[in-house]
N, C-alpha and C. Protein backbone atom coordinates (compact mmCIF):
# COMPACT_ATOMS: atom_id res chain seq x y z
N UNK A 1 103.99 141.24 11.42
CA UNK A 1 103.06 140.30 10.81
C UNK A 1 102.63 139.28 11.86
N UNK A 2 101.30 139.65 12.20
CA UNK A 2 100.63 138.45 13.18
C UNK A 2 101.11 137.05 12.49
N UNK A 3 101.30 135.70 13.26
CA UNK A 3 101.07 134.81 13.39
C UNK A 3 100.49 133.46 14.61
N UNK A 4 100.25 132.52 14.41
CA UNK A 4 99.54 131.86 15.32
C UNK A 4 100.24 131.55 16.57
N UNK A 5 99.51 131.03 17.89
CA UNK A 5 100.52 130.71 18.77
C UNK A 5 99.58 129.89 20.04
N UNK A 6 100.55 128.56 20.32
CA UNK A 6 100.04 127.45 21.03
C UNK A 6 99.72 127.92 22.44
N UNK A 7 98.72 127.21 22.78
CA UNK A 7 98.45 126.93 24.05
C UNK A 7 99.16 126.66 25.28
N UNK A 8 100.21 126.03 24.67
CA UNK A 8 101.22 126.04 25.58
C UNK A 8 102.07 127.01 26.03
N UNK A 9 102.51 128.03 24.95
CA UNK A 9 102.89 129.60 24.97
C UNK A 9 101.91 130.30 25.60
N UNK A 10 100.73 130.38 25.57
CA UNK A 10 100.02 131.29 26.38
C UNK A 10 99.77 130.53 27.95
N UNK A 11 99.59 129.78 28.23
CA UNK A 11 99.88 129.10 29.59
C UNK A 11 101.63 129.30 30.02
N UNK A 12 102.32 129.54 29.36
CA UNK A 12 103.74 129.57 30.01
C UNK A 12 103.20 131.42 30.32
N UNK A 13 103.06 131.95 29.48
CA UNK A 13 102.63 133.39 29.74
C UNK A 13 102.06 133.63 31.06
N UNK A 14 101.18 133.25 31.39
CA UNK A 14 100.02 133.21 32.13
C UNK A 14 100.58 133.08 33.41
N UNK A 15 101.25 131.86 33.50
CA UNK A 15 102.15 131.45 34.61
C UNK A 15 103.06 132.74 34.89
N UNK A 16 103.72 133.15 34.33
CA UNK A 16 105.01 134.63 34.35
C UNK A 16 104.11 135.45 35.15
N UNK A 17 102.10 135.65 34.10
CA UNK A 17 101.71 137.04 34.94
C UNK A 17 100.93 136.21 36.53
N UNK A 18 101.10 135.68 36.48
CA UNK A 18 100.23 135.13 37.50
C UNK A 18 98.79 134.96 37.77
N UNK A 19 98.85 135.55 36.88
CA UNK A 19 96.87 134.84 35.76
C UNK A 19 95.98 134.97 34.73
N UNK A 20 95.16 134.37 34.74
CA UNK A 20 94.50 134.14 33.63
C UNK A 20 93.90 135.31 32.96
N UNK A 21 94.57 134.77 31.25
CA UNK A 21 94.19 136.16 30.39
C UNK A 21 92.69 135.89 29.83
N UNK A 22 91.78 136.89 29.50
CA UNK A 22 90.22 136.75 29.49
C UNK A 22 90.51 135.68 28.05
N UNK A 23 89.00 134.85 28.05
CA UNK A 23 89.66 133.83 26.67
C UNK A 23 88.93 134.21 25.46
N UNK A 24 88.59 135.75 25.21
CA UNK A 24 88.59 136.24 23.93
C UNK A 24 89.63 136.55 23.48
N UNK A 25 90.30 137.32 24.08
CA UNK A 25 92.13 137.59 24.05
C UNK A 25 92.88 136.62 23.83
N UNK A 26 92.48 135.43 24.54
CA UNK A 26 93.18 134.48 24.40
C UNK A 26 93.55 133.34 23.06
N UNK A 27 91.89 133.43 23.05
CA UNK A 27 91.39 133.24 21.49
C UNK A 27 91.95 133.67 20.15
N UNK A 28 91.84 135.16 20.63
CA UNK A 28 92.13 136.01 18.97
C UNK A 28 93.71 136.14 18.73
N UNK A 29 94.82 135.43 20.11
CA UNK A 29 96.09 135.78 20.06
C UNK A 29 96.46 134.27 19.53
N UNK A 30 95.80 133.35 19.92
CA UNK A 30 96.12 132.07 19.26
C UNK A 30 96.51 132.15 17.50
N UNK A 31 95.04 132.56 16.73
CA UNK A 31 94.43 132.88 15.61
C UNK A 31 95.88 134.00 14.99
N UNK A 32 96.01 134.81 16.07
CA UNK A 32 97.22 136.21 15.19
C UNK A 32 97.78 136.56 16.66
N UNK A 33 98.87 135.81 16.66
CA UNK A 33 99.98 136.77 17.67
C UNK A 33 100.23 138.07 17.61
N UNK A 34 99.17 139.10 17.91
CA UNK A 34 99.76 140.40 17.70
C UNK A 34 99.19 140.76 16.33
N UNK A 35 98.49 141.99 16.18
CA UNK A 35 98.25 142.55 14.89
C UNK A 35 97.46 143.93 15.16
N UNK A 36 96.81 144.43 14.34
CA UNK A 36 96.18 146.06 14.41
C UNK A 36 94.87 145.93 14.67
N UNK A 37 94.54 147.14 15.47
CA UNK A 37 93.40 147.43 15.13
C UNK A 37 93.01 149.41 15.01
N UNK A 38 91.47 149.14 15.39
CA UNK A 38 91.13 150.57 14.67
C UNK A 38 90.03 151.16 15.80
N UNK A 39 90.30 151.65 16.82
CA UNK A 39 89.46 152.41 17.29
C UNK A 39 88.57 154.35 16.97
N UNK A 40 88.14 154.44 17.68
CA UNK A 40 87.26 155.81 16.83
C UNK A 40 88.74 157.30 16.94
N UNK A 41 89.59 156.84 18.33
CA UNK A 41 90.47 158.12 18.03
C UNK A 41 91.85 157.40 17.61
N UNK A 42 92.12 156.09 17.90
CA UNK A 42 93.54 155.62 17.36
C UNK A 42 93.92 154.42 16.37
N UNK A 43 94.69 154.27 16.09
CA UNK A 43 94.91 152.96 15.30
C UNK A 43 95.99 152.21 16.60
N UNK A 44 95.69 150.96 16.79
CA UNK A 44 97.02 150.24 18.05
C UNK A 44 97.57 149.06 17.01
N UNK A 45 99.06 148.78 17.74
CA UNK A 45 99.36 147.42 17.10
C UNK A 45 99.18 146.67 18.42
N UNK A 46 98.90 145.47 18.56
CA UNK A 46 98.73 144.50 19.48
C UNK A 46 100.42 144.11 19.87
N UNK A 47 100.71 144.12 21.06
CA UNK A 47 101.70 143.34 21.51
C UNK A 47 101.34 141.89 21.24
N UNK A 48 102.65 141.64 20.96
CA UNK A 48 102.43 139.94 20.83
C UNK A 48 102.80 139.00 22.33
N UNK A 49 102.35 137.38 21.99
CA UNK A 49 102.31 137.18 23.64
C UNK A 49 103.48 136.21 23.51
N UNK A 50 104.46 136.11 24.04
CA UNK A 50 106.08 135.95 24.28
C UNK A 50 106.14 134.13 23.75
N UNK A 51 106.71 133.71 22.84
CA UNK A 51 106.42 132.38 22.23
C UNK A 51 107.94 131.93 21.97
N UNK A 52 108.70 131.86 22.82
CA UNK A 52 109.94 131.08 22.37
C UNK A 52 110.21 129.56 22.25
N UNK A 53 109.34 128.95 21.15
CA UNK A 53 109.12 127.15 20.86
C UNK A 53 110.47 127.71 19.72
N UNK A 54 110.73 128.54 19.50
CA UNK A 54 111.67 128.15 18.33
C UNK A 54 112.90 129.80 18.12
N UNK A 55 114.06 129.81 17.60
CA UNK A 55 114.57 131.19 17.81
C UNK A 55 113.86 132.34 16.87
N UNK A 56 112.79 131.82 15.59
CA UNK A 56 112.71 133.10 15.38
C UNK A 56 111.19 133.49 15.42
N UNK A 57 110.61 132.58 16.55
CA UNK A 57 109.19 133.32 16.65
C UNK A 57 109.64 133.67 18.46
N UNK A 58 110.57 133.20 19.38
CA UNK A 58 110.91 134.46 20.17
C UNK A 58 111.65 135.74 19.42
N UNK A 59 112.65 135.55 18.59
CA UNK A 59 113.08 137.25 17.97
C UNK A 59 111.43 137.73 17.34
N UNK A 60 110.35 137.25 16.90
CA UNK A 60 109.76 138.27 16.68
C UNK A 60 108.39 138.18 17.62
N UNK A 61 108.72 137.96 18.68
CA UNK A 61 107.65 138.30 20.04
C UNK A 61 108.55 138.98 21.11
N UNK A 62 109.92 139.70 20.64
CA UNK A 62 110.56 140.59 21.73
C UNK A 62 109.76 141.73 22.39
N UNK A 63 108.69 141.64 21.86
CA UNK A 63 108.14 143.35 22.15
C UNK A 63 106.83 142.68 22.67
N UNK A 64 107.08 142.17 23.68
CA UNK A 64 105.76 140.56 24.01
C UNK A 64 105.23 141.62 25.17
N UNK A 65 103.85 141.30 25.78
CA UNK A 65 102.92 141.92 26.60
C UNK A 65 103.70 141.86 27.78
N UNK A 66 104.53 141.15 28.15
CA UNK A 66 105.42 140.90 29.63
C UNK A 66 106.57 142.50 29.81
N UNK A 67 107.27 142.17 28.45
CA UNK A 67 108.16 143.26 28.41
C UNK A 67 107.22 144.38 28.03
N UNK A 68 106.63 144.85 27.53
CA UNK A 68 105.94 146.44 27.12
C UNK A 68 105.27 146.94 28.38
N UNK A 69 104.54 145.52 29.34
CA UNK A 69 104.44 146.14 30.51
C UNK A 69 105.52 146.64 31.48
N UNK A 70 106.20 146.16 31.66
CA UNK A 70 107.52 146.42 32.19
C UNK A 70 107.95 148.44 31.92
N UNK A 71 108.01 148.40 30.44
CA UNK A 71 108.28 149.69 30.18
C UNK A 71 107.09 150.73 30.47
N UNK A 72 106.33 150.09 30.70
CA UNK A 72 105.35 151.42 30.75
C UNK A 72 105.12 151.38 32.14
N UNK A 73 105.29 150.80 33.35
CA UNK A 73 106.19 150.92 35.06
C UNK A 73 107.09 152.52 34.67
N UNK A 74 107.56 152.39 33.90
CA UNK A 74 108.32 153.83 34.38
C UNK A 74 107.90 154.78 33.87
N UNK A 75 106.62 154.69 33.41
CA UNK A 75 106.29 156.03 33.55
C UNK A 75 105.62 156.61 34.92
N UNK A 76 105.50 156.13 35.84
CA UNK A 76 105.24 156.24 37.10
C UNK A 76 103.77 155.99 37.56
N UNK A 77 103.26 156.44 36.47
CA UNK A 77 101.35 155.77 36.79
C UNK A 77 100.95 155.36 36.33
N UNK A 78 101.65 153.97 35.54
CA UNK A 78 100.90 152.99 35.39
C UNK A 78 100.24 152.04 36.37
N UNK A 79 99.00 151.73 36.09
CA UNK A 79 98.26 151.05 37.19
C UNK A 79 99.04 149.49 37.36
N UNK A 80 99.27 149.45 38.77
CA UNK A 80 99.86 147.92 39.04
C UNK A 80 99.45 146.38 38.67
N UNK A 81 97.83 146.90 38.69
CA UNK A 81 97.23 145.56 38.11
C UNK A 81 97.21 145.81 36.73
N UNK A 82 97.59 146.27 35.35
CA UNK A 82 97.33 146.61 34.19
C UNK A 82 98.34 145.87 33.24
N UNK A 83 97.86 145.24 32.78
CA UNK A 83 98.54 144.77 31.78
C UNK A 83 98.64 145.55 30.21
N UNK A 84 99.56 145.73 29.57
CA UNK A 84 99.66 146.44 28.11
C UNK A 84 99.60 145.28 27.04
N UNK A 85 98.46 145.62 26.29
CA UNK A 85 98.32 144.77 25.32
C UNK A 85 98.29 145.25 23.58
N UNK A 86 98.52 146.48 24.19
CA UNK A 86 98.72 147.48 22.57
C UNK A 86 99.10 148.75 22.67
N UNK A 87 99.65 149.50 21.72
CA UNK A 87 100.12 150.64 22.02
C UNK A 87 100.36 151.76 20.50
N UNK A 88 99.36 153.00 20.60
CA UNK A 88 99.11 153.53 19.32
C UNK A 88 99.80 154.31 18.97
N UNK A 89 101.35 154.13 19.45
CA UNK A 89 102.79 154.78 19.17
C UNK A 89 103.30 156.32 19.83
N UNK A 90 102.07 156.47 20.88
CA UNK A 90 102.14 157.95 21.26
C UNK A 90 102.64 158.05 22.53
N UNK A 91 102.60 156.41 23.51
CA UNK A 91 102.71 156.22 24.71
C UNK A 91 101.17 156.00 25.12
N UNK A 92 99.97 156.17 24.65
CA UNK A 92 99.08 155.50 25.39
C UNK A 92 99.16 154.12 24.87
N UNK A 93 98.37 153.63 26.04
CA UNK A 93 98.05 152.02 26.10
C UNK A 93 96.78 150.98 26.03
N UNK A 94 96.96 150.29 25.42
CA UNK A 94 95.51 149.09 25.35
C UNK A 94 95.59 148.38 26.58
N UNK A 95 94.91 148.50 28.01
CA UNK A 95 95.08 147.17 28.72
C UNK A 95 94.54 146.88 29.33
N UNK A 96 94.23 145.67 30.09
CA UNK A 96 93.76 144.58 30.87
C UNK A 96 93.66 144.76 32.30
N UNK A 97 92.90 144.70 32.90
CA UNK A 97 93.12 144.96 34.54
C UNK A 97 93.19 143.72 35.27
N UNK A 98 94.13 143.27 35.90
CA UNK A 98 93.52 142.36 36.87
C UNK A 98 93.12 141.52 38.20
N UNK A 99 91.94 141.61 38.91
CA UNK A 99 91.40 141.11 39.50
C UNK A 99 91.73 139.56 39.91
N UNK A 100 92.54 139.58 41.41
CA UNK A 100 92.96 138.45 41.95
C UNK A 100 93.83 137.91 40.74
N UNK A 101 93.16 136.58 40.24
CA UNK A 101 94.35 135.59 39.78
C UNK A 101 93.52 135.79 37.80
N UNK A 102 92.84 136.57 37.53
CA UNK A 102 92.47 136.85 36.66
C UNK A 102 92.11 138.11 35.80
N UNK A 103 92.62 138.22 34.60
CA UNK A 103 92.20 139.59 33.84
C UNK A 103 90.85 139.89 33.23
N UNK A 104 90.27 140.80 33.96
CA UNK A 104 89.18 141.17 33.37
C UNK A 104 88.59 141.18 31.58
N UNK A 105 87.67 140.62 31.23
CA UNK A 105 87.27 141.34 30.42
C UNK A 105 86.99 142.60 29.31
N UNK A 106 86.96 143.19 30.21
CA UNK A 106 87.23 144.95 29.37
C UNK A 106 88.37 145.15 29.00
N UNK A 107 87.98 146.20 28.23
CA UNK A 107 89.50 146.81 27.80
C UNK A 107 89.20 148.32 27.99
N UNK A 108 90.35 148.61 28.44
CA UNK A 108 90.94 149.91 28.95
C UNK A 108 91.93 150.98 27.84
N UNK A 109 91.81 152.30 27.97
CA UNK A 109 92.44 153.07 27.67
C UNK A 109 93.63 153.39 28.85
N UNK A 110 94.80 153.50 28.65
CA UNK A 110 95.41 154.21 29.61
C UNK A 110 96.36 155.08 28.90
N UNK A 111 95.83 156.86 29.72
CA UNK A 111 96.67 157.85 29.24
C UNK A 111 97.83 157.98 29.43
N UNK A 112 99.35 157.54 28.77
CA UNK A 112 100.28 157.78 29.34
C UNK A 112 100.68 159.48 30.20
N UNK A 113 99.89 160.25 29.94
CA UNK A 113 100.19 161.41 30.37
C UNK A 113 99.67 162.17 31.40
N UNK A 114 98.25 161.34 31.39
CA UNK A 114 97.65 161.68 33.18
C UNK A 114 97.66 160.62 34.03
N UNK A 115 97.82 159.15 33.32
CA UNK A 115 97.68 158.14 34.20
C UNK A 115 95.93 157.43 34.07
N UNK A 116 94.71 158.13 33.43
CA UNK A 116 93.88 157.77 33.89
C UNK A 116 93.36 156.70 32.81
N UNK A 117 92.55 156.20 33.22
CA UNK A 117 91.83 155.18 33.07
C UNK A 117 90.38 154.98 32.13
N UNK A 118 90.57 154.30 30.89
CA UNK A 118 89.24 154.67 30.27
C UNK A 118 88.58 153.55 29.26
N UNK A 119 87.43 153.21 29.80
CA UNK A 119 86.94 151.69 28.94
C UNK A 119 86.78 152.29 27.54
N UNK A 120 87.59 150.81 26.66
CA UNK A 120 87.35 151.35 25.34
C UNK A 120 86.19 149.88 24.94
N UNK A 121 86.33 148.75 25.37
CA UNK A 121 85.20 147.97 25.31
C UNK A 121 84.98 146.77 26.77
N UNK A 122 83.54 146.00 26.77
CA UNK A 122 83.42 145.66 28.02
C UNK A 122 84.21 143.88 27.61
N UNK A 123 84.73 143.60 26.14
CA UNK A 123 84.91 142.84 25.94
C UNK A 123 86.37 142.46 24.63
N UNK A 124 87.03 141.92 24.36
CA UNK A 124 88.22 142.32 23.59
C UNK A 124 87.58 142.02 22.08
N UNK A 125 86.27 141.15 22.21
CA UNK A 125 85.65 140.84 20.86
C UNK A 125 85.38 142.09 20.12
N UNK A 126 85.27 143.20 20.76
CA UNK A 126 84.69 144.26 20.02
C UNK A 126 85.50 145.21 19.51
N UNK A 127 86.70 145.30 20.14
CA UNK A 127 87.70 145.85 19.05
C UNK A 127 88.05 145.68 17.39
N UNK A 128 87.70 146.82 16.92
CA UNK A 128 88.06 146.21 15.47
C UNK A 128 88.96 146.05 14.64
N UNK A 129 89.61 144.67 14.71
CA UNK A 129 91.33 144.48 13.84
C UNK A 129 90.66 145.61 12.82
N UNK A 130 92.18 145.36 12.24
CA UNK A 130 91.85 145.76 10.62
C UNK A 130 92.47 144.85 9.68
């Protein structure tokens, strides 16, 4: 169950990745820490973005964009600049690329099984929760 999350949590975030997340993302994670959406071949749940102001909104941001990236490093081709920001339970991934000290805009497909790379929008506004 999405819930909201401060500015200050996503700047402690930010700081961990070493930069700035695009501020539609940033926006819509404030509004719902984490929730679904609906693309044309998958349904994703949103990773949530890591919020420990209190013990039980870190127990339910364990599965936060920091750690899910982490796990998806071992599958061996995940892209280094890529951040995971959703995942439609199969091993592919929703994510972020990023450029110097900042994450792009678009959003990406990544196949856990070839490694490759595939825009699903040029902007995170256009994904459609459900």
């Amino acid at each position: 169950m999405p819930f909201n999350l401060s500015e200050e949590q996503l700047a402690k975030s930010e700081k961990e990745l070493g930069a700035i997340l695009p501020y539609e993302y940033r926006e819509a994670m404030k509004l719902n820490n984490g929730d679904e959406a609906l693309t044309e071949e998958n349904e994703w749940e949103f990773y949530p973005v890591k919020d420990n102001s209190d013990k039980k909104r870190l127990s339910r941001t364990c599965n936060h964009i920091l750690y899910e990236t982490e796990s998806c490093k071992n599958f061996g081709n995940f892209p280094k600049n890529a951040l995971a920001i959703a995942g439609n339970g199969s091993g592919d991934q929703m994510v972020l690329l990023k450029e110097s000290e900042i994450y792009l805009n678009a959003v990406f497909l990544w196949q856990h099984e070839t490694g490759e790379l595939q825009e699903l929008a040029s902007s995170f506004c256009e994904i459609k929760k459900l």
